[in-house]
C-alpha atoms as a PDB file:
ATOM      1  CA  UNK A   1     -22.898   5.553   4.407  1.00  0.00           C
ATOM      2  CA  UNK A   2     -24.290   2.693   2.668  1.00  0.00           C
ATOM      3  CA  UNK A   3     -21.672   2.101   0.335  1.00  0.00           C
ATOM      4  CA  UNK A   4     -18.532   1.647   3.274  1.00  0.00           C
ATOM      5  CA  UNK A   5     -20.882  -0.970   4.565  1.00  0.00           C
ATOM      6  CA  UNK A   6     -21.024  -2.862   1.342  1.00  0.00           C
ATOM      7  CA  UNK A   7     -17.718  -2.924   0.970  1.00  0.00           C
ATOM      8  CA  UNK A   8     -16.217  -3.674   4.764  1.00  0.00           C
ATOM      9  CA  UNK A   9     -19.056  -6.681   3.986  1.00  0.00           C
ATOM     10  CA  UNK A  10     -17.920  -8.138   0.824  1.00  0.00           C
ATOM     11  CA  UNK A  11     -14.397  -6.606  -0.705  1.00  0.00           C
ATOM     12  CA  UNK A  12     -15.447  -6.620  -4.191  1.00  0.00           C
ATOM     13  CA  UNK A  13     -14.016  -4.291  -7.281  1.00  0.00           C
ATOM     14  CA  UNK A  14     -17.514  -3.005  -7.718  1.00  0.00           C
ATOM     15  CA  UNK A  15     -17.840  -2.453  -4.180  1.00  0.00           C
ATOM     16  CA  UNK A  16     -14.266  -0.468  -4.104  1.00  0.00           C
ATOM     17  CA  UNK A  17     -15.749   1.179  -7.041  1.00  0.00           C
ATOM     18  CA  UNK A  18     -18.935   2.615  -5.542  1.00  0.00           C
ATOM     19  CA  UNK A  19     -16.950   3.423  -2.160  1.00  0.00           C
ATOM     20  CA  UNK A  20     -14.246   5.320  -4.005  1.00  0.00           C
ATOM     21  CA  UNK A  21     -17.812   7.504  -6.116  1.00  0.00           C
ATOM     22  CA  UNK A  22     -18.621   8.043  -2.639  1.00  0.00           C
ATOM     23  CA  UNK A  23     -16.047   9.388  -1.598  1.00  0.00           C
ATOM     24  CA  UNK A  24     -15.255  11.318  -4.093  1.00  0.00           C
ATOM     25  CA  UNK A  25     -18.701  12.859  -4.086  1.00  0.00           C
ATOM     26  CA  UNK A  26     -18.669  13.682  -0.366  1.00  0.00           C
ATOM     27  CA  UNK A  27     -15.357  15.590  -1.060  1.00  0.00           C
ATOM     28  CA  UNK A  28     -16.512  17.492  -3.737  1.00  0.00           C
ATOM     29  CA  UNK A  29     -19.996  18.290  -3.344  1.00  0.00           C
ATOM     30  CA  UNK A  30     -20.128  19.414   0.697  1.00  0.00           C
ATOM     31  CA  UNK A  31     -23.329  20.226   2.496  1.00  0.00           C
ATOM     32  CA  UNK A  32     -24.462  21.943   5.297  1.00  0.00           C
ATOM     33  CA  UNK A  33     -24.087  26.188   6.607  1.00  0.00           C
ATOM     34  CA  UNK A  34     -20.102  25.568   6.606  1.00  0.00           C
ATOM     35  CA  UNK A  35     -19.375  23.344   3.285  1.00  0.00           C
ATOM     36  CA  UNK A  36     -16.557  22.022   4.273  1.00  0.00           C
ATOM     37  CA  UNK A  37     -16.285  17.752   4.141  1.00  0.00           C
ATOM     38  CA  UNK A  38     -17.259  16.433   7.429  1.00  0.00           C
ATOM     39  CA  UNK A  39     -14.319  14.922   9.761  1.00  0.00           C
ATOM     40  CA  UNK A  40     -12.532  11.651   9.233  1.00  0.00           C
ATOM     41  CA  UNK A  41     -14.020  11.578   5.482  1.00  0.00           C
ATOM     42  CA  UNK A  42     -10.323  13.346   3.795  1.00  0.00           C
ATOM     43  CA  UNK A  43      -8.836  10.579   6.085  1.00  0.00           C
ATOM     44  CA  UNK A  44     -10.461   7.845   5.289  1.00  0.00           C
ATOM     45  CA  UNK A  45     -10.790   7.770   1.968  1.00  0.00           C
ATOM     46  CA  UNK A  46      -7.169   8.754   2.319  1.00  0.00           C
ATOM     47  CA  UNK A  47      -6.857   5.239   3.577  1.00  0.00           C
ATOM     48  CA  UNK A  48      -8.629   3.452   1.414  1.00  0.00           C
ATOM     49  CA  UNK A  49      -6.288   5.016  -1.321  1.00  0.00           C
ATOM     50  CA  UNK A  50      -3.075   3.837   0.208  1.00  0.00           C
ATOM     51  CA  UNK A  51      -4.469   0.245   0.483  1.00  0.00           C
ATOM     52  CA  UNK A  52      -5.672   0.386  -3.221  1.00  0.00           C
ATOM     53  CA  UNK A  53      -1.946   1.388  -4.209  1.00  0.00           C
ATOM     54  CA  UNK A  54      -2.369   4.978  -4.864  1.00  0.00           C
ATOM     55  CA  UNK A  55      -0.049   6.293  -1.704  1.00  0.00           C
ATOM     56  CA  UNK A  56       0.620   9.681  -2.841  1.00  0.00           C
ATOM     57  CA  UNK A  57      -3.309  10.504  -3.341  1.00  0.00           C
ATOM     58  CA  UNK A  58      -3.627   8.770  -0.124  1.00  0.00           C
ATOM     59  CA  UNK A  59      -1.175  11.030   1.713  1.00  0.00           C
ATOM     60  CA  UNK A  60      -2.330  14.024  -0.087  1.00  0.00           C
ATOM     61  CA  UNK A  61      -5.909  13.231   1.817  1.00  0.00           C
ATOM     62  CA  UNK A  62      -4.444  12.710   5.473  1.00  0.00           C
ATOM     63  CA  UNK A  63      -2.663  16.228   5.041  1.00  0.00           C
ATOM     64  CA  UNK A  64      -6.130  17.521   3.897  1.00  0.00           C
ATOM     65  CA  UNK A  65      -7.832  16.354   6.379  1.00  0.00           C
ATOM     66  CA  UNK A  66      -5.460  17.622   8.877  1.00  0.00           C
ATOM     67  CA  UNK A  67      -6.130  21.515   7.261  1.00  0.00           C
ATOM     68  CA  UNK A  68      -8.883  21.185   7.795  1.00  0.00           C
ATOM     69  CA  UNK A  69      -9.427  19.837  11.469  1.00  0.00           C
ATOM     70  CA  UNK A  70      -6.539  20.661  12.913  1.00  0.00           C
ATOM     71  CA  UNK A  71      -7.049  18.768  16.392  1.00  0.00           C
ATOM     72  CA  UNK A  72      -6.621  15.447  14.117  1.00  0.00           C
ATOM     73  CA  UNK A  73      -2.648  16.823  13.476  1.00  0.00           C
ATOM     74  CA  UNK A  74      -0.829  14.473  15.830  1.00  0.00           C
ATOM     75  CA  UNK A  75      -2.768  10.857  14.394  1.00  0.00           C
ATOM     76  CA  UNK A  76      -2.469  12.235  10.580  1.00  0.00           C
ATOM     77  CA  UNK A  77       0.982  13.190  10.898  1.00  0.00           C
ATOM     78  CA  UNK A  78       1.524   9.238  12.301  1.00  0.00           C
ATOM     79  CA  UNK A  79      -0.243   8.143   9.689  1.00  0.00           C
ATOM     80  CA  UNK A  80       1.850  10.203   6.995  1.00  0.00           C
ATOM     81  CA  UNK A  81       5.174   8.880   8.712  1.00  0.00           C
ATOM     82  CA  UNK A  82       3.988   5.421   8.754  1.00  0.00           C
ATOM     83  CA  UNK A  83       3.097   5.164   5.280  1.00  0.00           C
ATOM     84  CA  UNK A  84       6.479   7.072   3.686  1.00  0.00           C
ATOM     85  CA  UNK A  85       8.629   5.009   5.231  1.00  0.00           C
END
């Protein structure tokens, strides 16, 4: 991903920009025999949400990701905690 490397490389709005489209895209437009998003994508861009103020998008991702890879339950459910405190 091209675009997380920009960004982790200079933190710029149009970098945050392009990384968020990226994102987004990834999530909605999956690829591959089993479309479903690939794992860590729901929770990272989760992430990045929370940092960029949005928290309740943010959270909304970890517990998506966690649907859908259920092995990730026990870090996404410390991430949840820690950020609705």
């Amino acid at each position: 991903m091209n675009s997380s490397y920009k960004y982790y490389k200079k933190q710029t709005p149009e970098a945050a920009a392009d990384l968020m489209k990226t994102y987004e895209d990834i999530i909605k437009n999956q690829k591959g025999t089993r479309k479903v998003v690939p794992p860590g994508i729901c929770a990272e861009y989760g992430y990045f949400l929370i940092q960029n103020g949005k928290q309740e998008e943010g959270l909304a991702m970890f517990t998506k990701e966690k649907e859908l890879y259920p092995e990730s339950a026990v870090f996404m459910d410390h991430l949840i905690k820690k950020f609705t405190k």
